[in-house]
N, C-alpha and C. Protein backbone atom coordinates (compact mmCIF):
# COMPACT_ATOMS: atom_id res chain seq x y z
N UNK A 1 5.09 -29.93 -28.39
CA UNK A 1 6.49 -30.14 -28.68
C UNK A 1 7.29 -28.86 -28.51
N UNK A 2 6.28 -27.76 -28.29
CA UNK A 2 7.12 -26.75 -28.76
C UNK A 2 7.94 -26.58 -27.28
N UNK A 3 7.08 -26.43 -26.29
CA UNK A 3 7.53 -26.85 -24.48
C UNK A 3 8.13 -27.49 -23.96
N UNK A 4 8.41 -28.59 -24.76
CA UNK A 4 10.20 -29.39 -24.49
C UNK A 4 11.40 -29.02 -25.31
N UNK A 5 11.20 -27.66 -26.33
CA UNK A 5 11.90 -27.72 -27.20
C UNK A 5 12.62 -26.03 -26.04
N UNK A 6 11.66 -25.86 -25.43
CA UNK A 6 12.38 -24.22 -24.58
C UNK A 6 13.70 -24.55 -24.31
N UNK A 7 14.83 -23.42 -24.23
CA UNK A 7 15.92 -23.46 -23.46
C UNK A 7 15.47 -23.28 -21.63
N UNK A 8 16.26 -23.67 -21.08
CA UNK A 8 16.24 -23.83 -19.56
C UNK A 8 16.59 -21.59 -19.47
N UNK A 9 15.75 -21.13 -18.52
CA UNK A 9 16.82 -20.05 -17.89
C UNK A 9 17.70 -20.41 -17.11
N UNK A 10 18.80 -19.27 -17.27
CA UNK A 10 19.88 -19.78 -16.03
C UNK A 10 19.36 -18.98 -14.94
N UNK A 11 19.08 -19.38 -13.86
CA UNK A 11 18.53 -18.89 -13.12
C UNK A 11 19.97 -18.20 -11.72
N UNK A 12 20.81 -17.26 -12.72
CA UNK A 12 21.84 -16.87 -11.85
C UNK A 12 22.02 -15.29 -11.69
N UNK A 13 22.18 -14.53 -10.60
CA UNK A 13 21.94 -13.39 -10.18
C UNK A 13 23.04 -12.72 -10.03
N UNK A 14 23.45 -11.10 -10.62
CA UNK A 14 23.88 -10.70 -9.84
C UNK A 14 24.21 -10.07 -8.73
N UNK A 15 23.09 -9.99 -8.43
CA UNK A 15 23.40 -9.55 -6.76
C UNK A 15 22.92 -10.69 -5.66
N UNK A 16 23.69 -10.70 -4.82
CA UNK A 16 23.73 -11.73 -3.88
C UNK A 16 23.40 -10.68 -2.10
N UNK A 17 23.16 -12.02 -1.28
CA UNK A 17 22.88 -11.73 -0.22
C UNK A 17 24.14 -10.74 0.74
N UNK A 18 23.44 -9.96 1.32
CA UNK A 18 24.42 -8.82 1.61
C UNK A 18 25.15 -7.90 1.20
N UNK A 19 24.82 -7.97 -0.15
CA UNK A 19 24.69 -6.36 -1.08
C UNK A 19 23.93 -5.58 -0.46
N UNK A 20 24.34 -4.21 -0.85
CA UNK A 20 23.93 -3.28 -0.27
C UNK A 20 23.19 -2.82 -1.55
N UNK A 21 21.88 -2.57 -2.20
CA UNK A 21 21.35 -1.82 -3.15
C UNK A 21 20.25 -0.63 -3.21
N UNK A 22 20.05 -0.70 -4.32
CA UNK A 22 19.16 0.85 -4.49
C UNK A 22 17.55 0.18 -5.43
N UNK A 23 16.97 0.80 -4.91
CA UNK A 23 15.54 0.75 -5.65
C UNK A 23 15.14 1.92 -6.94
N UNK A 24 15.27 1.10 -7.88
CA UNK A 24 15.01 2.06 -8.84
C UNK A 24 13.53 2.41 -8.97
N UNK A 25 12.70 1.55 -9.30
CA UNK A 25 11.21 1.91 -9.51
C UNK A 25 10.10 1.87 -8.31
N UNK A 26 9.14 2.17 -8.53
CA UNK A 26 8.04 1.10 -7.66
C UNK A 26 8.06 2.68 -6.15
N UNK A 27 7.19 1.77 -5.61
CA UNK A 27 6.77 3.26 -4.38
C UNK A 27 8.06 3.22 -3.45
N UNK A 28 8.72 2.60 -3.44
CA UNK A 28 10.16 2.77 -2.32
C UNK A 28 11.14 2.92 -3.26
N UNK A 29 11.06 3.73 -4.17
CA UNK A 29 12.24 4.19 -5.41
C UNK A 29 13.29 5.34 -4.31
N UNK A 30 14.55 4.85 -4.79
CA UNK A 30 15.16 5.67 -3.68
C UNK A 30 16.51 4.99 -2.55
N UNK A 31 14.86 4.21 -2.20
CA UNK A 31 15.40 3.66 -0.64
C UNK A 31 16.69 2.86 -1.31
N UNK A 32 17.63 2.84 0.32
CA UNK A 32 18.55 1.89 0.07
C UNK A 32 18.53 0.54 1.09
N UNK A 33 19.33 -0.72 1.04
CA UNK A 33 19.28 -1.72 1.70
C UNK A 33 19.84 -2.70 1.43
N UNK A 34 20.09 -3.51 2.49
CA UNK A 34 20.63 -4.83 2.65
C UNK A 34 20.15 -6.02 1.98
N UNK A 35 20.35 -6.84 0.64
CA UNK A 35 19.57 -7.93 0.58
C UNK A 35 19.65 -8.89 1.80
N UNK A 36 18.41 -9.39 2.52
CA UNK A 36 18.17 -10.72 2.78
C UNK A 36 18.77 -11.55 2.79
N UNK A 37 17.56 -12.00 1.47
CA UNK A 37 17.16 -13.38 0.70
C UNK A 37 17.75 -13.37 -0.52
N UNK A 38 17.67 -13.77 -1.77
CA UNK A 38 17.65 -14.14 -3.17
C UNK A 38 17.09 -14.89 -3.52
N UNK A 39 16.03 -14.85 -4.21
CA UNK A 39 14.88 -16.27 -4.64
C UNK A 39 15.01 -15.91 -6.30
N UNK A 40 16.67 -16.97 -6.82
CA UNK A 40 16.93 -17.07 -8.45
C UNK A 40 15.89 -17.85 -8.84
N UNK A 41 15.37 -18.42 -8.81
CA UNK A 41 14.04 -18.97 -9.64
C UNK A 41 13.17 -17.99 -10.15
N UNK A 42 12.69 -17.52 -9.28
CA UNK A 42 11.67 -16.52 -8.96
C UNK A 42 12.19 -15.24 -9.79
N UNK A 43 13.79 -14.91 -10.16
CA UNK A 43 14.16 -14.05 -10.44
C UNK A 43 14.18 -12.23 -9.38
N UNK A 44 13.67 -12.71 -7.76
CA UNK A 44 13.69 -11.99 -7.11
C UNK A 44 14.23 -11.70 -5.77
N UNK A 45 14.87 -10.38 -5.06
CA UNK A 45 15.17 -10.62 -3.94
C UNK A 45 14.43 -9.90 -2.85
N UNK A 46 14.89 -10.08 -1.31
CA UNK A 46 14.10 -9.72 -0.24
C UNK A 46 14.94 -8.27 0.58
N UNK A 47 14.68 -7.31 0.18
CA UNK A 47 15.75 -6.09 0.36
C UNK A 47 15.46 -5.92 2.05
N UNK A 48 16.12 -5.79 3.23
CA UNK A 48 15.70 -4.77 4.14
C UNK A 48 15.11 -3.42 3.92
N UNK A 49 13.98 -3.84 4.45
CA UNK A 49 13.26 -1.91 5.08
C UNK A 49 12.52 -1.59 3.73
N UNK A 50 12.59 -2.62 2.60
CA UNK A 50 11.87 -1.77 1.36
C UNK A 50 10.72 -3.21 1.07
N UNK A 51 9.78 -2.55 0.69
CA UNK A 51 8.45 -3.33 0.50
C UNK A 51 7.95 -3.90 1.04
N UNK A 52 7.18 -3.01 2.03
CA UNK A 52 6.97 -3.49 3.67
C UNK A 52 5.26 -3.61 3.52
N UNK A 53 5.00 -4.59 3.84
CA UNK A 53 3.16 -4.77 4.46
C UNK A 53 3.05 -5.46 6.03
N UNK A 54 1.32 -5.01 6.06
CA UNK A 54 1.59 -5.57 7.38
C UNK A 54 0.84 -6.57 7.20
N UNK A 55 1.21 -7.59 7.67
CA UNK A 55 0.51 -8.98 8.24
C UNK A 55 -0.05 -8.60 9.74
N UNK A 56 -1.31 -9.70 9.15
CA UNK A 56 -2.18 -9.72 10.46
C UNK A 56 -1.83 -11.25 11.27
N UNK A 57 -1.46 -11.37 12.30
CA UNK A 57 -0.86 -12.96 12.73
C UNK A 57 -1.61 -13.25 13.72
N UNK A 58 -2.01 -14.67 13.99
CA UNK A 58 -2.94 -15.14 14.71
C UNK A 58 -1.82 -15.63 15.58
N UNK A 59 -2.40 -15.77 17.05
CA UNK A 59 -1.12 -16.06 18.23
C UNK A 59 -1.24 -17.88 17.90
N UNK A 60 -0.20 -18.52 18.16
CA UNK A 60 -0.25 -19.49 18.24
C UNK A 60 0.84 -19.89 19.95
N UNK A 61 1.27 -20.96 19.93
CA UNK A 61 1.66 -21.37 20.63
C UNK A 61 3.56 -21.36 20.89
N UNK A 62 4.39 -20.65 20.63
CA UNK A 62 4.94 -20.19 20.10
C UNK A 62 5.31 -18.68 20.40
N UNK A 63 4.34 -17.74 19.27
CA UNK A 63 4.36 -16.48 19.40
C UNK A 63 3.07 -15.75 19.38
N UNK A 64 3.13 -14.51 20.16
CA UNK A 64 2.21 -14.22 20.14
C UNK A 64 1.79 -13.23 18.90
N UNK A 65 0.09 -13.14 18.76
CA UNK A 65 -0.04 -13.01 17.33
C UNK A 65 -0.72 -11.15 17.40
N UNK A 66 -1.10 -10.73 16.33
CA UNK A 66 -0.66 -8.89 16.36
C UNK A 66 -0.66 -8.80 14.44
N UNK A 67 -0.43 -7.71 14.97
CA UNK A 67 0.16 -7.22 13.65
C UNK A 67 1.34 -6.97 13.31
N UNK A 68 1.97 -7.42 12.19
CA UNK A 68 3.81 -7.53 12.31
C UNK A 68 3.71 -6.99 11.08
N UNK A 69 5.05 -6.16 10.57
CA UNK A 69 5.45 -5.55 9.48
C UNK A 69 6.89 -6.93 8.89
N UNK A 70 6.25 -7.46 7.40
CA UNK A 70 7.06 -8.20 7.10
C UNK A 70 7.60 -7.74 5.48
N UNK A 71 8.92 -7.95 5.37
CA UNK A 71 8.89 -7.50 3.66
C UNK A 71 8.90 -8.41 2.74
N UNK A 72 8.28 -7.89 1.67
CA UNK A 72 8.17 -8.34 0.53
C UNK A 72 9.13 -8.61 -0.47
N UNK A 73 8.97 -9.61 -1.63
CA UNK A 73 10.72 -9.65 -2.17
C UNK A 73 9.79 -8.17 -4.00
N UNK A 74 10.95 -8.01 -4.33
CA UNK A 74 11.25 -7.03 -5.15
C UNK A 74 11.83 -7.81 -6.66
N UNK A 75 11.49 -7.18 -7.75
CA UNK A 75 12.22 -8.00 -8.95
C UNK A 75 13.23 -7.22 -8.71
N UNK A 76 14.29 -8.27 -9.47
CA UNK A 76 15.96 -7.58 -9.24
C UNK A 76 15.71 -7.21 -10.48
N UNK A 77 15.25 -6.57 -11.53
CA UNK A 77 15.67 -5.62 -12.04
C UNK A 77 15.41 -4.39 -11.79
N UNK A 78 14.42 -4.08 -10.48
CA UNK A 78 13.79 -2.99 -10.19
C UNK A 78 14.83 -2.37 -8.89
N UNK A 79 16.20 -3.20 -8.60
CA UNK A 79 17.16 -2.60 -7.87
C UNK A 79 18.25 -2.74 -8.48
N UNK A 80 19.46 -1.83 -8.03
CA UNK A 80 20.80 -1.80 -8.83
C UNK A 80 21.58 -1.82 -7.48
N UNK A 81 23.21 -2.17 -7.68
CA UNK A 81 24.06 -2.59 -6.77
C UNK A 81 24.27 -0.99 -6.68
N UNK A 82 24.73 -0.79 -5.41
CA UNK A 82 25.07 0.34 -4.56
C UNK A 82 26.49 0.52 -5.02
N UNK A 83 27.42 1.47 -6.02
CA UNK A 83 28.89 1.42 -6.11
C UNK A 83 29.51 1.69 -4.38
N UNK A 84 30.21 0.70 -4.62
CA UNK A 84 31.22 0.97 -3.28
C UNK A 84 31.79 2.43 -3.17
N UNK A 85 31.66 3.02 -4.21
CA UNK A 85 32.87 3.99 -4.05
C UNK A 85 32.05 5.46 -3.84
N UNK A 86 30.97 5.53 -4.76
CA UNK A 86 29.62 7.12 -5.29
C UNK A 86 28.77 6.81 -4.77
N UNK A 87 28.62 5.26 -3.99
CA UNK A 87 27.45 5.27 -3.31
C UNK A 87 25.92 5.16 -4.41
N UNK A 88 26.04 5.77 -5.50
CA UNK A 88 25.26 5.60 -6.53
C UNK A 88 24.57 4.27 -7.24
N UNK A 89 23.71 3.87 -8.16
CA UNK A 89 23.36 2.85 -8.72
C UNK A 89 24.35 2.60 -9.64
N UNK A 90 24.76 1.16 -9.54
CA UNK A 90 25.84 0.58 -10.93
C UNK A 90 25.15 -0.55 -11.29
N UNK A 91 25.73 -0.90 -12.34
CA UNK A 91 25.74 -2.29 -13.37
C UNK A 91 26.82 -3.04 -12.46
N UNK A 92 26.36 -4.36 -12.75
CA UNK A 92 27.71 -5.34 -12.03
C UNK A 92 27.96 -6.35 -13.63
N UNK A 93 29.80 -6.13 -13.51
CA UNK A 93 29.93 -6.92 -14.41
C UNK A 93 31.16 -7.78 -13.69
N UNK A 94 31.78 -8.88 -14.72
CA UNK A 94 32.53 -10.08 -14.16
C UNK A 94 34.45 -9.60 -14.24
N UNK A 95 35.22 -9.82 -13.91
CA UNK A 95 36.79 -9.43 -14.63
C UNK A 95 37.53 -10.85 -13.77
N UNK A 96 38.36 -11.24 -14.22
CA UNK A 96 38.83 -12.52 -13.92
C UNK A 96 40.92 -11.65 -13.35
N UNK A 97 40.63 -11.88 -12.54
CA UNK A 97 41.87 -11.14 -11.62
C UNK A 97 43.44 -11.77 -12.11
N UNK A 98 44.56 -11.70 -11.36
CA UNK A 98 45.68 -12.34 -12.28
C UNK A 98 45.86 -13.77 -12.01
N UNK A 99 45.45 -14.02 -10.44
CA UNK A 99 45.91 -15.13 -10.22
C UNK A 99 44.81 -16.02 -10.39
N UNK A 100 43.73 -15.85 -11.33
CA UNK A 100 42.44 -16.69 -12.16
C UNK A 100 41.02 -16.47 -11.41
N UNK A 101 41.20 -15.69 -10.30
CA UNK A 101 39.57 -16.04 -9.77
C UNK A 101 39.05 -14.35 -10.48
N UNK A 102 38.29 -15.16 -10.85
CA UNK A 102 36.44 -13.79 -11.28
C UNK A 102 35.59 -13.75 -10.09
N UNK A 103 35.63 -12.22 -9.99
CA UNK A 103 35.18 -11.26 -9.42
C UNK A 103 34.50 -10.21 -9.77
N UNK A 104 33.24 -9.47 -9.00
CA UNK A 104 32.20 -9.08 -9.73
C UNK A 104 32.92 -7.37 -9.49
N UNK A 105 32.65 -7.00 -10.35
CA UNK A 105 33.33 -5.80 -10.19
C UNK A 105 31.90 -4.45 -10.97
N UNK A 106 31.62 -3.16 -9.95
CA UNK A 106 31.19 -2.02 -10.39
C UNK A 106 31.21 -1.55 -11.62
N UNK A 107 30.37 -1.43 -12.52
CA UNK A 107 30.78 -0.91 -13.89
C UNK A 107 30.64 0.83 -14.03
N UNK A 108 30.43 1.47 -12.90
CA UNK A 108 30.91 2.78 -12.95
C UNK A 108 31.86 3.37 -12.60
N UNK A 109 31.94 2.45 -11.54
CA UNK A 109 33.75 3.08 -10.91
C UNK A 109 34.75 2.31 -11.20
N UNK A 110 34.42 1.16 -11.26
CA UNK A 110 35.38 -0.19 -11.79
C UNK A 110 35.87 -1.21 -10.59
N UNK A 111 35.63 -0.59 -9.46
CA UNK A 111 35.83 -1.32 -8.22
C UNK A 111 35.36 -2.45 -8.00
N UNK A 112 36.00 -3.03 -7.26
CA UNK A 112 35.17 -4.93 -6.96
C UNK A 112 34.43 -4.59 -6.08
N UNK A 113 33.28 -5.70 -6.28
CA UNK A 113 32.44 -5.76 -5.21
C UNK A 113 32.85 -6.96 -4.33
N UNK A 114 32.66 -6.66 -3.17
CA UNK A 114 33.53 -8.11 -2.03
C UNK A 114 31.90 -9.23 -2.07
């Protein structure tokens, strides 16, 4: 009973595809990049150029097969949004503009994020 009694997560992110972010932890701490993907279930995303392995691929019919470098997805708490402005790691928070739409806006510089 106790397993129907859980709240649901909201399974909602803030960072979205085509953010530009930063890696805080983990062996590519540092790097910067493009999200991908976003997999909110999962609570994770797929950064360009960071958490790279190589796959071994068998040729099929199609493509031919080798060794390919594919990336891995990353927990989003282990990256932070890139401030538009310092270039630095920020917090993203929400501000609701005049004419009613909310927009995610930098919590170090205060700038929106597009």
């Amino acid at each position: 009973m106790a397993q129907a009694q859980k709240k649901e997560i909201k399974n909602k992110l803030k960072i979205k595809k085509g953010d530009t972010v930063i890696v805080l932890t983990g062996k590519d701490k540092g790097a910067k990049g493009e999200v991908l993907k976003t997999l909110p279930a999962e609570r994770r995303v797929i950064v360009q150029g960071v958490n790279l392995v190589k796959k071994h691929q068998r040729p099929t019919q199609f493509s031919q097969g080798g060794i390919q470098q594919k990336e891995l997805s990353i927990h989003v708490s282990n990256v932070a949004l890139a401030d538009p402005k310092k270039d630095t790691p920020t917090r993203v928070g929400y501000t609701t503009l005049k004419d009613g739409k909310k927009v995610r806006v930098a919590k170090k510089s205060g700038e929106t994020v597009e």
